[in-house]
Protein backbone atom coordinates (compact mmCIF):
# COMPACT_ATOMS: atom_id res chain seq x y z
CA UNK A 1 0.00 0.00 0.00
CA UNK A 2 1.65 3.71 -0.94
CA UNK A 3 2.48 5.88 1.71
CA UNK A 4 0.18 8.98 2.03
CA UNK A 5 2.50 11.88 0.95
CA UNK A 6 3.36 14.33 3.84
CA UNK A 7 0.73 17.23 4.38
CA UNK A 8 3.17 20.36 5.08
CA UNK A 9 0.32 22.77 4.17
CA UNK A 10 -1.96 21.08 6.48
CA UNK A 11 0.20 20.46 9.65
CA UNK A 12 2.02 24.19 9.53
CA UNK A 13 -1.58 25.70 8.10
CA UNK A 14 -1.14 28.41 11.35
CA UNK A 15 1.69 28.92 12.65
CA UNK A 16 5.22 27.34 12.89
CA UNK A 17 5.52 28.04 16.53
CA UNK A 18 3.05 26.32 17.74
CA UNK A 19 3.38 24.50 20.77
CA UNK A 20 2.29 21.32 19.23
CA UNK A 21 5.04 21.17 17.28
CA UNK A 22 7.30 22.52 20.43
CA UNK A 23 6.23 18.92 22.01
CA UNK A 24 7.75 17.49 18.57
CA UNK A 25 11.01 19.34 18.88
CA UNK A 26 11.29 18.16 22.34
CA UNK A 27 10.59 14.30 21.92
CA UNK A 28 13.26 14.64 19.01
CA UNK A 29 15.49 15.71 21.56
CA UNK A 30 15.02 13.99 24.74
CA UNK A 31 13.43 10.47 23.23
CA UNK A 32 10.65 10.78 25.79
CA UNK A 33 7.02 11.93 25.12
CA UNK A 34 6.26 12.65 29.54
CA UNK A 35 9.80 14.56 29.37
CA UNK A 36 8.69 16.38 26.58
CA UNK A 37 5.10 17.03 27.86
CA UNK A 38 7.53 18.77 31.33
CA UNK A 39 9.63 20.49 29.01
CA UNK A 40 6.93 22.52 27.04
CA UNK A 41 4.43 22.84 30.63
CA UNK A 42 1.97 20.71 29.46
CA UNK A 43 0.08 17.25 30.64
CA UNK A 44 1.28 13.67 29.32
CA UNK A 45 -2.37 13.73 27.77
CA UNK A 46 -2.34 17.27 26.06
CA UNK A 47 1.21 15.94 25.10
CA UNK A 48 -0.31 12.93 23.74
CA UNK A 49 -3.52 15.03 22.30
CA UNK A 50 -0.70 17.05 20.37
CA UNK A 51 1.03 14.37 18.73
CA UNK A 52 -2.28 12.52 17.47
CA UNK A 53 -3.35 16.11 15.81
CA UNK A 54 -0.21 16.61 14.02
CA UNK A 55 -0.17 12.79 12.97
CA UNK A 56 -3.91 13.63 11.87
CA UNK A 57 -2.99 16.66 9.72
CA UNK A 58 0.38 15.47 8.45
CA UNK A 59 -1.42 12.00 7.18
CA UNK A 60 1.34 10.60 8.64
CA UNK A 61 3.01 9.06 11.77
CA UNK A 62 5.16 11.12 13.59
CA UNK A 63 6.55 9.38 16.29
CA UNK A 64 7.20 5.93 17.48
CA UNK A 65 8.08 3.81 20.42
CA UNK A 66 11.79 3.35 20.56
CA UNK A 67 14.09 1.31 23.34
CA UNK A 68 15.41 3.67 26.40
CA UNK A 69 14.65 7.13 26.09
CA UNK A 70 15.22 9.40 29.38
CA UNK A 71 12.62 9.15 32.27
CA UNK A 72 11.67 5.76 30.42
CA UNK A 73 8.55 5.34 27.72
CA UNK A 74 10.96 5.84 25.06
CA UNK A 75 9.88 7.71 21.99
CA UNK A 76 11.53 8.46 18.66
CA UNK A 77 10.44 10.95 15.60
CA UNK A 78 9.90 9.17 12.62
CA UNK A 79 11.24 10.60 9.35
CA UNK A 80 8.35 12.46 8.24
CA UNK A 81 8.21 13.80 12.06
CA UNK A 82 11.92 14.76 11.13
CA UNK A 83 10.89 16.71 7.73
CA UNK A 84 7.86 18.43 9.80
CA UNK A 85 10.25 20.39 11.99
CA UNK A 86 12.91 21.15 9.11
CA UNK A 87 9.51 22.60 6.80
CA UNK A 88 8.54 24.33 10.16
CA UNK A 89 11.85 25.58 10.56
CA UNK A 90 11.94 27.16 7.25
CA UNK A 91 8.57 28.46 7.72
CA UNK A 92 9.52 30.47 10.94
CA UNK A 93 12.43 31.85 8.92
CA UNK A 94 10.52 32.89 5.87
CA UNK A 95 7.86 34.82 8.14
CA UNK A 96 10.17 36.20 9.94
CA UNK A 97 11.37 37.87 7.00
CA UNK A 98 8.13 38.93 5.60
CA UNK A 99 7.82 40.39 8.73
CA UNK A 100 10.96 42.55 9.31
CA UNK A 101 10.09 43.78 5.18
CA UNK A 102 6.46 45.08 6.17
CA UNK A 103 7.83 46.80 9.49
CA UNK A 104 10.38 48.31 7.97
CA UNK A 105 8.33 49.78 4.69
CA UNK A 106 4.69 50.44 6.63
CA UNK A 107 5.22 54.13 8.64
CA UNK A 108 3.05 52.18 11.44
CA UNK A 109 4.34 48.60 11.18
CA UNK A 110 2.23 45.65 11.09
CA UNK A 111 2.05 42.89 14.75
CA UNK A 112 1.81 39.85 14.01
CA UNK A 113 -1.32 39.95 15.99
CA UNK A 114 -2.83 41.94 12.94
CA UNK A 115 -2.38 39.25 10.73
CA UNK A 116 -3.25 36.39 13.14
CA UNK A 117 -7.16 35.73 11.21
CA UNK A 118 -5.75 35.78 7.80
CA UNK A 119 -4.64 32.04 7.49
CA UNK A 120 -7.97 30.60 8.67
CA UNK A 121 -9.91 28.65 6.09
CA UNK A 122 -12.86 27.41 8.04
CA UNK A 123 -16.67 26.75 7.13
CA UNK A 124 -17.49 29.18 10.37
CA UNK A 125 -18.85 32.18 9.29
CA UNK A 126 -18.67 33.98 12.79
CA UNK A 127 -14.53 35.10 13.57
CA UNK A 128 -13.98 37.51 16.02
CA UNK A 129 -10.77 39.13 16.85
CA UNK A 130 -10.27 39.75 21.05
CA UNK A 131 -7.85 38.75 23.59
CA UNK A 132 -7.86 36.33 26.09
CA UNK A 133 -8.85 38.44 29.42
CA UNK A 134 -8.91 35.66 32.13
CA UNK A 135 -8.69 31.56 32.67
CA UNK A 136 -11.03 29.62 35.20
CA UNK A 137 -10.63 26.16 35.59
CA UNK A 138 -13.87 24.06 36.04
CA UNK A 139 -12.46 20.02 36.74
CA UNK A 140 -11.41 19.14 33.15
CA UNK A 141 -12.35 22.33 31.62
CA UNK A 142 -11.54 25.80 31.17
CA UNK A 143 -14.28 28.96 31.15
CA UNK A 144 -11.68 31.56 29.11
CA UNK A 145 -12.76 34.93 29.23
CA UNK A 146 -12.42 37.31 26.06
CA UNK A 147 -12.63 40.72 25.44
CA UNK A 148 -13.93 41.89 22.23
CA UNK A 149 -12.21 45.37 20.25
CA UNK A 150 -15.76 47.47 21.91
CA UNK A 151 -15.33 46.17 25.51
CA UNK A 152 -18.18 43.26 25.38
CA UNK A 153 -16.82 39.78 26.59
CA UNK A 154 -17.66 36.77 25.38
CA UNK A 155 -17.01 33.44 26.99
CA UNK A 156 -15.71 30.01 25.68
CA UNK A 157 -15.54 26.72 27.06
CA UNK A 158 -12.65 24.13 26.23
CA UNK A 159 -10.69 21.42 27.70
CA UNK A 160 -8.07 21.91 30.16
CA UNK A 161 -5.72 20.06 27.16
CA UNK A 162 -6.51 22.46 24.80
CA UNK A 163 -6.05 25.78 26.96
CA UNK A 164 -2.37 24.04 27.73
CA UNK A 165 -1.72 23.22 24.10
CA UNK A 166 -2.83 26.97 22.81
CA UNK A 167 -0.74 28.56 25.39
CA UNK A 168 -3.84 30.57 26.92
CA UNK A 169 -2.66 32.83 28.81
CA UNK A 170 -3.93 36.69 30.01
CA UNK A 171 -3.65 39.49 27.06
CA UNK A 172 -3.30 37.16 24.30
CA UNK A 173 -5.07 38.15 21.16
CA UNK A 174 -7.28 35.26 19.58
CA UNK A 175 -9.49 34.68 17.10
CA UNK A 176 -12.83 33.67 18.65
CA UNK A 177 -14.91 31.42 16.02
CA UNK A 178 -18.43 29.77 15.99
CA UNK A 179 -20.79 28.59 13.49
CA UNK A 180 -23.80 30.80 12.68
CA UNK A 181 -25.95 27.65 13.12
CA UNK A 182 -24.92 28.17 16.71
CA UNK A 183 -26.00 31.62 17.31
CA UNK A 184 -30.07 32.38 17.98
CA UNK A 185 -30.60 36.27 17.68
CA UNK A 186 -34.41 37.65 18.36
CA UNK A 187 -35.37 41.39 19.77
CA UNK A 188 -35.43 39.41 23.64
CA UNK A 189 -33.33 36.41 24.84
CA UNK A 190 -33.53 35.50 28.43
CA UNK A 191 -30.04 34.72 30.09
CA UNK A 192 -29.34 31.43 30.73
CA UNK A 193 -26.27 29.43 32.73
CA UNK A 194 -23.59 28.77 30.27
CA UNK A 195 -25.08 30.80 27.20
CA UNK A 196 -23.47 34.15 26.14
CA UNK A 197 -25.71 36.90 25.49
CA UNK A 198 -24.68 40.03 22.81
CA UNK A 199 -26.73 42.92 22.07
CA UNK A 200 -26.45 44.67 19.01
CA UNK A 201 -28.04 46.70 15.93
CA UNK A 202 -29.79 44.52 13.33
CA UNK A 203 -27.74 44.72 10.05
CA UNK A 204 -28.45 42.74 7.06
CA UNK A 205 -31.41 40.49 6.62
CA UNK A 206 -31.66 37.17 4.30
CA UNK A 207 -34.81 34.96 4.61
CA UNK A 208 -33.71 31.10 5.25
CA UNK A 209 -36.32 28.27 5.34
CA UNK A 210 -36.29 28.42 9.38
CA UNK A 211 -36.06 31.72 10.56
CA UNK A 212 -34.13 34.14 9.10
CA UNK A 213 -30.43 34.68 8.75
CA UNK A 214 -29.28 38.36 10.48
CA UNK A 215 -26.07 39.87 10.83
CA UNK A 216 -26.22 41.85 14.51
CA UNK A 217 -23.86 44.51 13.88
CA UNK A 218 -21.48 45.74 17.43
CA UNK A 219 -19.41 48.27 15.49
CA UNK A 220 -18.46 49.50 12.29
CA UNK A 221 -16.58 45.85 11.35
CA UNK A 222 -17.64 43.99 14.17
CA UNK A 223 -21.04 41.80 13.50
CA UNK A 224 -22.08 38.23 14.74
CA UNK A 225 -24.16 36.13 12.56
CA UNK A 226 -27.14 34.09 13.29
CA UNK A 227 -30.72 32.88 12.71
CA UNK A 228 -33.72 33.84 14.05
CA UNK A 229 -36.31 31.41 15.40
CA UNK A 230 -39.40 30.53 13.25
CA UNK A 231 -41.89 33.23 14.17
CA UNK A 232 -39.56 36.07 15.00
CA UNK A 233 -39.54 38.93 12.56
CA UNK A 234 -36.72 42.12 13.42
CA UNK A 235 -36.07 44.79 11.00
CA UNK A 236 -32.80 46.23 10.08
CA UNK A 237 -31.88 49.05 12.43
CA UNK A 238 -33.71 47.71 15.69
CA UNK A 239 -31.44 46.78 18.83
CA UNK A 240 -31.39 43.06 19.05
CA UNK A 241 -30.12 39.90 21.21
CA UNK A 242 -27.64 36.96 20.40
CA UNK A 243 -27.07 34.02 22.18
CA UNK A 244 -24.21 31.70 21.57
CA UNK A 245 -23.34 28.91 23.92
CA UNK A 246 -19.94 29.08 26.05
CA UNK A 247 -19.15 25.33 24.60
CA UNK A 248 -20.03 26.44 20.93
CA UNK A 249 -17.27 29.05 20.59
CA UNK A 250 -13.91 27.78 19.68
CA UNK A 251 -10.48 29.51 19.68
CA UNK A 252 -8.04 30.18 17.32
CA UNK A 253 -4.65 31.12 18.20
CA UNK A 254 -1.49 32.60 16.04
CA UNK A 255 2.29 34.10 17.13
């Protein structure tokens, strides 16, 4: 049976820092996936959770068990785990570069925080730049706290793995994503435990079979997209409601 080839574009689609591939670098080096996981400040499990991604969007393994290895379990990078960190490697570098040209030729300079959105390719219509304005940790999950460019917050829920893998920390910018599917907006939505609620200025209006489709409009640029329930008619211009579960919005992250 042939060998899938090696997904580069897939595996590095964000960022070449990531921390999953941090765990990568560090198995390469020590031969030990829980002396890895220490290294980067993560669980054995996110550690674990980071390799099976990768594998998952490389279409290839890794890593492998190998004899020995420090702190025992012994773990070895296999060769296309071994090309992943050179492509990343020369990924970093190249960026870096674009990066130094556009500072150096834009009067203002551009972060790399400004540019954190523009690799996504996702089917989720709703992506909303914030930061990351505190972490509470709820048994195996995380409530993180964001703060949107106007001052509203909005709230996501995600494993403990996944707050350790993305780095989460205070002050972080992120890209906060969900689904319009997800979000409900009508003129009044009563609060509920777990749900966020956003109020806004009805935008644009498209009829759908069920409902209708709105774009709730925060600020000039900054909108959330959902659907209204059967029966509830708004009209562009009239303040409005959306609610988006805590467990429906997912986070993006970029360096």
């Amino acid at each position: 049976m042939t060998r899938p080839a090696l997904q580069f574009s897939q595996a590095l689609g964000h960022d070449a820092a990531d921390k999953r591939l941090d765990i990568l670098r560090r198995i390469g080096q020590v031969g030990s996936i829980s002396e890895a996981a220490r290294g980067a400040g993560v669980s054995y499990k996110a550690a674990w959770q980071a390799i099976e991604t990768l594998s998952n969007l490389a279409g290839q393994a890794l890593v492998e068990k190998a004899v020995g290895g420090s702190g025992g379990g012994g773990a070895r990078l296999t060769p296309a785990g071994q090309r992943l960190l050179q492509a990343a490697e020369l990924f970093a570098q190249a960026r870096a570069s674009v990066l130094s040209r556009l500072d150096h030729d834009s009067p203002g300079g551009i972060r790399p925080a400004d540019l954190l959105g523009l690799g996504l390719r996702t089917s989720m219509r709703n992506q909303l730049p914030c930061r990351v304005s505190a972490l509470e940790s709820d048994a195996a999950r995380v409530r993180v706290t964001l703060d949107l460019a106007d001052g509203r917050r909005l709230h996501s829920r995600i494993t403990s793995e996944s707050a350790e893998l993305l780095g989460l920390v205070p002050g972080l910018p992120v890209i906060a994503l969900c689904k319009a599917t997800a979000v409900t907006v009508a003129d009044v939505l009563a609060p509920r435990p777990g749900v966020n609620l956003l109020h806004g200025t009805v935008g644009r209006i498209s009829a759908a079979q069920h409902g209708s489709e709105v774009s709730l409009q925060f600020l000039p640029g900054l909108h959330l997209v959902g659907f209204t329930p059967a029966g509830v008619a708004l009209q562009p211009g009239q303040p409005a409601m959306a609610a988006v579960d805590e467990s429906a919005v997912v986070i993006a992250v970029g360096q």
